[in-house]
Protein backbone atom coordinates (compact mmCIF):
# COMPACT_ATOMS: atom_id res chain seq x y z
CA UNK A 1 28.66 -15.70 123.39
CA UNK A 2 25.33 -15.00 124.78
CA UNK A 3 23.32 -13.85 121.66
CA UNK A 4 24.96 -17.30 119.31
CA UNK A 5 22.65 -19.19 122.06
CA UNK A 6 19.47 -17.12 122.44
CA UNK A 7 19.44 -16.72 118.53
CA UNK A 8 18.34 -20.58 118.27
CA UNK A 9 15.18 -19.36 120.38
CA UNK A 10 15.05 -15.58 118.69
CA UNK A 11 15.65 -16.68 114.79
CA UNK A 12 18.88 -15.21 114.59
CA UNK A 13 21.02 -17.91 113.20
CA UNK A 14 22.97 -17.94 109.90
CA UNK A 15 20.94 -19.97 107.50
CA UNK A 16 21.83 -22.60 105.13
CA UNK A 17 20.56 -24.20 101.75
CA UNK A 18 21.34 -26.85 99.67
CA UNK A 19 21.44 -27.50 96.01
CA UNK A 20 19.77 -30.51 94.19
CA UNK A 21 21.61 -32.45 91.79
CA UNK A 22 21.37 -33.09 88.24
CA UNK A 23 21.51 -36.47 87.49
CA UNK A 24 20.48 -37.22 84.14
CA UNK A 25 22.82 -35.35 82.44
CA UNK A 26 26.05 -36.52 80.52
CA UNK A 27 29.13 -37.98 83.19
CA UNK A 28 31.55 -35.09 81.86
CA UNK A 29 28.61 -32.77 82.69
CA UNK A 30 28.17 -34.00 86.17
CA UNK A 31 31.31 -33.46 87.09
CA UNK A 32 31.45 -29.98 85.88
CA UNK A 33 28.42 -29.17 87.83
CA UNK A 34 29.77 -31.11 91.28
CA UNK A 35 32.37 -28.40 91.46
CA UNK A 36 31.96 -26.36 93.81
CA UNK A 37 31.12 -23.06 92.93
CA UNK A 38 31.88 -19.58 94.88
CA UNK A 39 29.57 -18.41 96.96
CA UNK A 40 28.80 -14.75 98.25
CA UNK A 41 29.10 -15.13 102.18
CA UNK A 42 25.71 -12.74 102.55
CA UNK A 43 26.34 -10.18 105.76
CA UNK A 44 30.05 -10.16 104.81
CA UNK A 45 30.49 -9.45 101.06
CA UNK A 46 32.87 -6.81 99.95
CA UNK A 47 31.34 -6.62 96.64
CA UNK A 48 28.17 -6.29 97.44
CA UNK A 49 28.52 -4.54 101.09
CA UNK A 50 28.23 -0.73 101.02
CA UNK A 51 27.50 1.49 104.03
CA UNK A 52 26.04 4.85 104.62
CA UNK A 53 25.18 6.88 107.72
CA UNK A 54 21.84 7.96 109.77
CA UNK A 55 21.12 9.44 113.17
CA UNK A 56 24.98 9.30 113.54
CA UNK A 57 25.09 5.47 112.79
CA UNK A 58 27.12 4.05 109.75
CA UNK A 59 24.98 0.82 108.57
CA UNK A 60 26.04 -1.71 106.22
CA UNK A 61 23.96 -3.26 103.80
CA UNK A 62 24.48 -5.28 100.62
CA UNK A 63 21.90 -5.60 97.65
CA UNK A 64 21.83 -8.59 95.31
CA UNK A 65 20.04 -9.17 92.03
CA UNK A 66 17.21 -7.21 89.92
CA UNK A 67 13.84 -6.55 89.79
CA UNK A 68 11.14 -5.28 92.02
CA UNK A 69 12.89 -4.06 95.71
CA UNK A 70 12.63 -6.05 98.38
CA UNK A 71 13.74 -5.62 101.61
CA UNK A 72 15.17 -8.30 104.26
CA UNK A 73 14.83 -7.61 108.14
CA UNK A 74 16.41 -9.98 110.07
CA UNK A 75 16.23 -10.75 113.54
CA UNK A 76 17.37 -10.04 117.64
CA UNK A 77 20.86 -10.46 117.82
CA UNK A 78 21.06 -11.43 113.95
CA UNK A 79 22.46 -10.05 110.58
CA UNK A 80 22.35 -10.23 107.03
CA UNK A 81 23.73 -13.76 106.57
CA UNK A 82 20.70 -15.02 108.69
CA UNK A 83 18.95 -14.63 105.39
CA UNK A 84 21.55 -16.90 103.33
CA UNK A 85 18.66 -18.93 102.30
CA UNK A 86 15.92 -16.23 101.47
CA UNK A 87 18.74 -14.11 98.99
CA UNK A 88 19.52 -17.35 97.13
CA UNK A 89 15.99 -17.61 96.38
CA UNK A 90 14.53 -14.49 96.13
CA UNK A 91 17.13 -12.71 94.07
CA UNK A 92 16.52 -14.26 90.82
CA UNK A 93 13.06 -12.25 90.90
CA UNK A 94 13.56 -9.35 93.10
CA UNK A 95 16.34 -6.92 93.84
CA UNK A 96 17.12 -8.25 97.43
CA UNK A 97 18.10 -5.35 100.31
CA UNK A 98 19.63 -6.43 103.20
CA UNK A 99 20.66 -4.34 106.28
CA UNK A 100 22.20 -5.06 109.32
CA UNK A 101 20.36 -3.10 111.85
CA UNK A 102 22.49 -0.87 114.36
CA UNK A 103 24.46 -2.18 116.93
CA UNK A 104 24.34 -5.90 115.34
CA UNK A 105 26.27 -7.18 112.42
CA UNK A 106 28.25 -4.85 110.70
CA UNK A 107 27.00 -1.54 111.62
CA UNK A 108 28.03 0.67 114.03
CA UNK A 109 26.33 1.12 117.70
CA UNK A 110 24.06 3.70 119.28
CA UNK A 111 25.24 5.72 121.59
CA UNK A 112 22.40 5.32 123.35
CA UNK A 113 19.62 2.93 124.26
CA UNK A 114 18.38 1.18 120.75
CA UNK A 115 14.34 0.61 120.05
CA UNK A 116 12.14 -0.59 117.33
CA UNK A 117 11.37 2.54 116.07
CA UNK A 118 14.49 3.78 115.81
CA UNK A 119 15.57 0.53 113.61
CA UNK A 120 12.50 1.22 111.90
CA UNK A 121 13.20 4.67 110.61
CA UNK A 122 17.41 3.53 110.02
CA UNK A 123 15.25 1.62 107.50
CA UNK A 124 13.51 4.24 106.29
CA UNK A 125 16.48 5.97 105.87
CA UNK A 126 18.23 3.43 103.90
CA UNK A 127 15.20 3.13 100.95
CA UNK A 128 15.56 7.14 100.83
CA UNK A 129 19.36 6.47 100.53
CA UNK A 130 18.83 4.14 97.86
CA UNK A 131 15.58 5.83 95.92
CA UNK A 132 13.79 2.77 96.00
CA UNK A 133 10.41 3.59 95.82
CA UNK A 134 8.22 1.41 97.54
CA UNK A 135 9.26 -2.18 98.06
CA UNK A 136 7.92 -5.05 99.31
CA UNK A 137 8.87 -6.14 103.27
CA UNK A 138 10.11 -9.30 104.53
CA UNK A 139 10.36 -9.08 108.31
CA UNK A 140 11.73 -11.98 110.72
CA UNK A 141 11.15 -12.11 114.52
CA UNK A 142 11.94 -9.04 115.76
CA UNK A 143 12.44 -7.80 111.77
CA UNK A 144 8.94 -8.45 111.67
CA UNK A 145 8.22 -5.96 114.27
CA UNK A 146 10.07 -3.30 112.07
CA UNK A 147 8.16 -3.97 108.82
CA UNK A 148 5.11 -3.91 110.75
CA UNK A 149 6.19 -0.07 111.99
CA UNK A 150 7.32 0.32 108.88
CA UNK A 151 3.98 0.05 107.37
CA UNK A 152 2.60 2.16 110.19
CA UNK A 153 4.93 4.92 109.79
CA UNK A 154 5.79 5.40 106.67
CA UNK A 155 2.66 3.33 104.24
CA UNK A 156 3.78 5.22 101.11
CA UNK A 157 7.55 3.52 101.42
CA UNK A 158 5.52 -0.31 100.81
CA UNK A 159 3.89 -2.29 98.77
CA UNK A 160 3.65 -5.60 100.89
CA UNK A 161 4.59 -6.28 103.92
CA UNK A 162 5.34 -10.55 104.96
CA UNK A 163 6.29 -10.96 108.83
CA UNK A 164 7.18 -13.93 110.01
CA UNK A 165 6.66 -14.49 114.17
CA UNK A 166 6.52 -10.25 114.93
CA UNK A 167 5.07 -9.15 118.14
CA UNK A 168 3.63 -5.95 119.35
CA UNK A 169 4.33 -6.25 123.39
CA UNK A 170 6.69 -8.45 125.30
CA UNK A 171 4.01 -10.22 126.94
CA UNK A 172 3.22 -12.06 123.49
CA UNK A 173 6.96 -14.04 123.80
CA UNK A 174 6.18 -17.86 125.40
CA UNK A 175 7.21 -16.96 129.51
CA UNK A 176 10.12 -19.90 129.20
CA UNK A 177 11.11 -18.19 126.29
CA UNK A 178 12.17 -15.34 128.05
CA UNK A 179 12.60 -17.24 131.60
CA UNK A 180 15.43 -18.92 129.04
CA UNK A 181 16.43 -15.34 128.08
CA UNK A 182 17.02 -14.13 131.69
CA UNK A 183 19.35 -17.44 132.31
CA UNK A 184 21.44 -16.79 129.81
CA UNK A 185 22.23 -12.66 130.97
CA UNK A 186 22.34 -14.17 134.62
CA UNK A 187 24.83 -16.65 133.44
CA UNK A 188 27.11 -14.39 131.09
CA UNK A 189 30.42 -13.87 133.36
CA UNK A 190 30.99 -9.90 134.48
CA UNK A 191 34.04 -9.89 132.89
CA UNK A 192 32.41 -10.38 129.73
CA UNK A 193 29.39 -8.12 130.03
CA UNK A 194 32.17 -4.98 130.18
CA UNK A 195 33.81 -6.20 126.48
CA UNK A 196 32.83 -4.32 123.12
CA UNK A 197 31.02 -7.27 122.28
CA UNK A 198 29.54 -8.01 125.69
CA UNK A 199 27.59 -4.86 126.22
CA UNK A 200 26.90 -4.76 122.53
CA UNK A 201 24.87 -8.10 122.66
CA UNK A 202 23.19 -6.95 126.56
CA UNK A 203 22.25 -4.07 124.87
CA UNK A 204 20.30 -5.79 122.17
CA UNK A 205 19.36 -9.00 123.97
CA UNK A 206 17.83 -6.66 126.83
CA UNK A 207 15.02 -5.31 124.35
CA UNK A 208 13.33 -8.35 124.41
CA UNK A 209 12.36 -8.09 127.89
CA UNK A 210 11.47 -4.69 127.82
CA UNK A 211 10.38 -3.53 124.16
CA UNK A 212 8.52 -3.39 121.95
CA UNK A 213 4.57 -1.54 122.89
CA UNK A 214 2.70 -0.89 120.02
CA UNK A 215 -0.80 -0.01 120.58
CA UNK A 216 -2.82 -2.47 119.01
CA UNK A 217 -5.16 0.26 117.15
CA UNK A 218 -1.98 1.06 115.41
CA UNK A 219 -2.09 -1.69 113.04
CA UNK A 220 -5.11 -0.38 111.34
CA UNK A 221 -3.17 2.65 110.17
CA UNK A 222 -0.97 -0.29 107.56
CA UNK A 223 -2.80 -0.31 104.53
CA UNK A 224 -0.40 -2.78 102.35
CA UNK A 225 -1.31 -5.92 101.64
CA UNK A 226 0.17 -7.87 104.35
CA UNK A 227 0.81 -12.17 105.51
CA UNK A 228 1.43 -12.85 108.99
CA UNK A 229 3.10 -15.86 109.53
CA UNK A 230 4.39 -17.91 112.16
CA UNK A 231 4.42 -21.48 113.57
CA UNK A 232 2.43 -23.97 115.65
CA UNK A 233 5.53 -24.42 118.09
CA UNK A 234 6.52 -21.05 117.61
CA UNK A 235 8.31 -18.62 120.58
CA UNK A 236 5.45 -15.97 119.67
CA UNK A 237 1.83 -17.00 121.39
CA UNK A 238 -0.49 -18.45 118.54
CA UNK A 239 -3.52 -15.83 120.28
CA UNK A 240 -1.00 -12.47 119.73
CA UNK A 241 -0.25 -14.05 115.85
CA UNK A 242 -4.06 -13.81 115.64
CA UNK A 243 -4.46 -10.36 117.21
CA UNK A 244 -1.92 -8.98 115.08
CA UNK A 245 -4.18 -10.79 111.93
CA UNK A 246 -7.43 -9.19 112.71
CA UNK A 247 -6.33 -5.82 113.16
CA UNK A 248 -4.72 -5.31 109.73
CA UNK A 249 -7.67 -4.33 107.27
CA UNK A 250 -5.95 -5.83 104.22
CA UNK A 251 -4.59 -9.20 105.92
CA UNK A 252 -3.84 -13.24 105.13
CA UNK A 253 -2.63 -15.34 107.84
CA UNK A 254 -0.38 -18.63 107.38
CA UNK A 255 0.43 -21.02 110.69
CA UNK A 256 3.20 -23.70 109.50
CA UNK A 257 2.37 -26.92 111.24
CA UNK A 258 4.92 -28.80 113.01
CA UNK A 259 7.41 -25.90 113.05
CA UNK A 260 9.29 -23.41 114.76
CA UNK A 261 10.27 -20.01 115.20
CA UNK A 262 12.97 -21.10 112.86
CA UNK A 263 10.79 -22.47 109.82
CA UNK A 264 13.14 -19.97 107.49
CA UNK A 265 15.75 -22.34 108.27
CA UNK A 266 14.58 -25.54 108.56
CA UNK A 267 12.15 -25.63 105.57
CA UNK A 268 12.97 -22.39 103.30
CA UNK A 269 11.65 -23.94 100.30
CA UNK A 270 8.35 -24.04 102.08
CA UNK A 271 8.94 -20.83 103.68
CA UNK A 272 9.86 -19.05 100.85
CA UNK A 273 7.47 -20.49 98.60
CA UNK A 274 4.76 -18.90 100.16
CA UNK A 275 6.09 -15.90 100.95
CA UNK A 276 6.28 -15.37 97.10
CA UNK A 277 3.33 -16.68 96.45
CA UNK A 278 1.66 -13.96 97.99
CA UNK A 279 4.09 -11.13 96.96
CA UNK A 280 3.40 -11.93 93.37
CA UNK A 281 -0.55 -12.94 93.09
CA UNK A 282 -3.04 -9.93 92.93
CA UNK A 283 -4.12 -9.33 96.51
CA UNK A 284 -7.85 -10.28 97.68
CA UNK A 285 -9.81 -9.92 100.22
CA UNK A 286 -11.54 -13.43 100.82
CA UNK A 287 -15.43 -13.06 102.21
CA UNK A 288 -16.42 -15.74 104.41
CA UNK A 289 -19.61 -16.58 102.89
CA UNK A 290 -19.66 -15.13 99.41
CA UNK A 291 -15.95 -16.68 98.64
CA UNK A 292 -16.93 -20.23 100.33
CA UNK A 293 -20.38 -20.34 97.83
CA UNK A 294 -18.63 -19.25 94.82
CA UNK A 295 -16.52 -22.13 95.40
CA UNK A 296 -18.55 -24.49 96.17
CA UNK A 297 -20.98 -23.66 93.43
CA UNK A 298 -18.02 -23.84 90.73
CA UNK A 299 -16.98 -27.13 92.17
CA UNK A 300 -21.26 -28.62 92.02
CA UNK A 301 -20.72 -27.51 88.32
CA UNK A 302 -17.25 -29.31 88.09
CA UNK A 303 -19.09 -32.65 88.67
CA UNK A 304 -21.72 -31.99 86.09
């Protein structure tokens, strides 16, 4: 269907990990540990998956592990199990939230036209539903826009916000990115755009043409600590990744090199590495010229 083949563009894709071996260990112990195991299928896990209901809109959502909250936003045209790779990781540390945002997954649909904001504030909605507090915010693509709102809209619900290839306008979105996005509507057969499914996905998959428009004054209002991230070869331009940088007060910026939009998928270690790297270290503001001389004095005295 159309959204399984913009999602390789978008980020919306179900992830995968892998395990390393232990090889030094007994044989009988080996073999124990080569069976496989049972794993949760994340986006569709009955004991874990719960639902509850906002501006007329059941939601699912499924929370793993304990510790600090933090919440997952996944992608265009994505879900919960788009994640796979960030809950296996993350929920050793952190009590891991994961929603499927209306009209995708499985939540219910809108009855009418779907925006940003109104994802934003479903997630609002669900840390109120859940008396969370405030939580940290891991936002992908078009989940990145949301914790960026998020921060804007409602600062006293965060702690830390990580976005991973957000942007504020569709102009910021590569033009063959969404020249690619227009084939694939144009080439979905009628009889398929009037299905459940079909209008479902042109409902969502139509956003990205039209939505979202942020002001770009608005980002000053997020006071949490917050990483921007994204990739060299990424479907977001490199300039709007910078714009979104300098106009959050408190803000670190990360470029991946040789990577994609997808980087959560095709290097989570990486990915997730540094993502809790910064959620966990004290947050500072770096200088330019005080920072570099403190350094660079304390490395003179290094060679003393």
């Amino acid at each position: 269907m159309l959204s399984k083949t913009i999602s390789v563009v978008l980020g919306a894709i179900v992830l995968q990990c892998g395990m390393d071996a232990e090889t030094s260990r007994p044989a009988t112990r080996v073999a124990a540990q080569t069976t496989p195991r049972p794993v949760a299928k994340y986006g569709s896990n009955p004991a874990a998956g719960k639902t509850f209901t906002h501006d007329g809109v059941e939601l699912y959502y499924e929370v793993y592990g304990t510790g600090e909250p933090l919440l997952l936003v996944h992608g265009n045209g994505g879900s919960i199990a788009d994640f796979k790779s960030q809950i296996n990781h993350f929920r050793k540390r952190y009590k891991v939230i994961a929603m499927d945002s209306r009209d995708h997954g499985k939540s219910g649909d809108s009855l009418d036209r779907i925006s940003y904001e109104k994802m934003t504030e479903d997630l609002a909605a669900l840390l109120d539903h859940l008396q969370t507090g405030p939580v940290y915010v891991l936002g992908w693509s078009d989940g990145g826009t949301e914790a960026l709102l998020l921060g804007m809209r409602h600062p006293e619900k965060v702690k830390k916000i990580a976005v991973m290839a957000a942007n504020l306008n569709p102009e910021a979105v590569y033009p063959e990115v969404i020249a690619f996005v227009k084939s694939m509507i144009d080439s979905m057969p009628a009889t398929a755009k009037e299905t459940p499914q079909g209008k479902r996905e042109l409902k969502v998959t139509q956003m990205l043409l039209h939505e979202p428009h942020i002001e770009p004054g608005a980002r000053e209002a997020i006071t949490a600590p917050t990483l921007v991230l994204a990739s060299d070869h990424d479907s977001i331009r490199e300039e709007h990744t910078l714009e979104i940088y300098h106009h959050i007060p408190n803000s670190q910026l990360c470029i991946f090199a040789n990577a994609t939009h997808m980087v959560p998928y095709d290097d989570p270690d990486l990915f997730n590495a540094t993502v809790e790297r910064f959620f966990r270290a004290p947050f500072a503001k770096k200088d330019r010229v005080k920072d570099l001389l403190k350094s660079f004095e304390a490395l003179k005295a290094s060679q003393q």
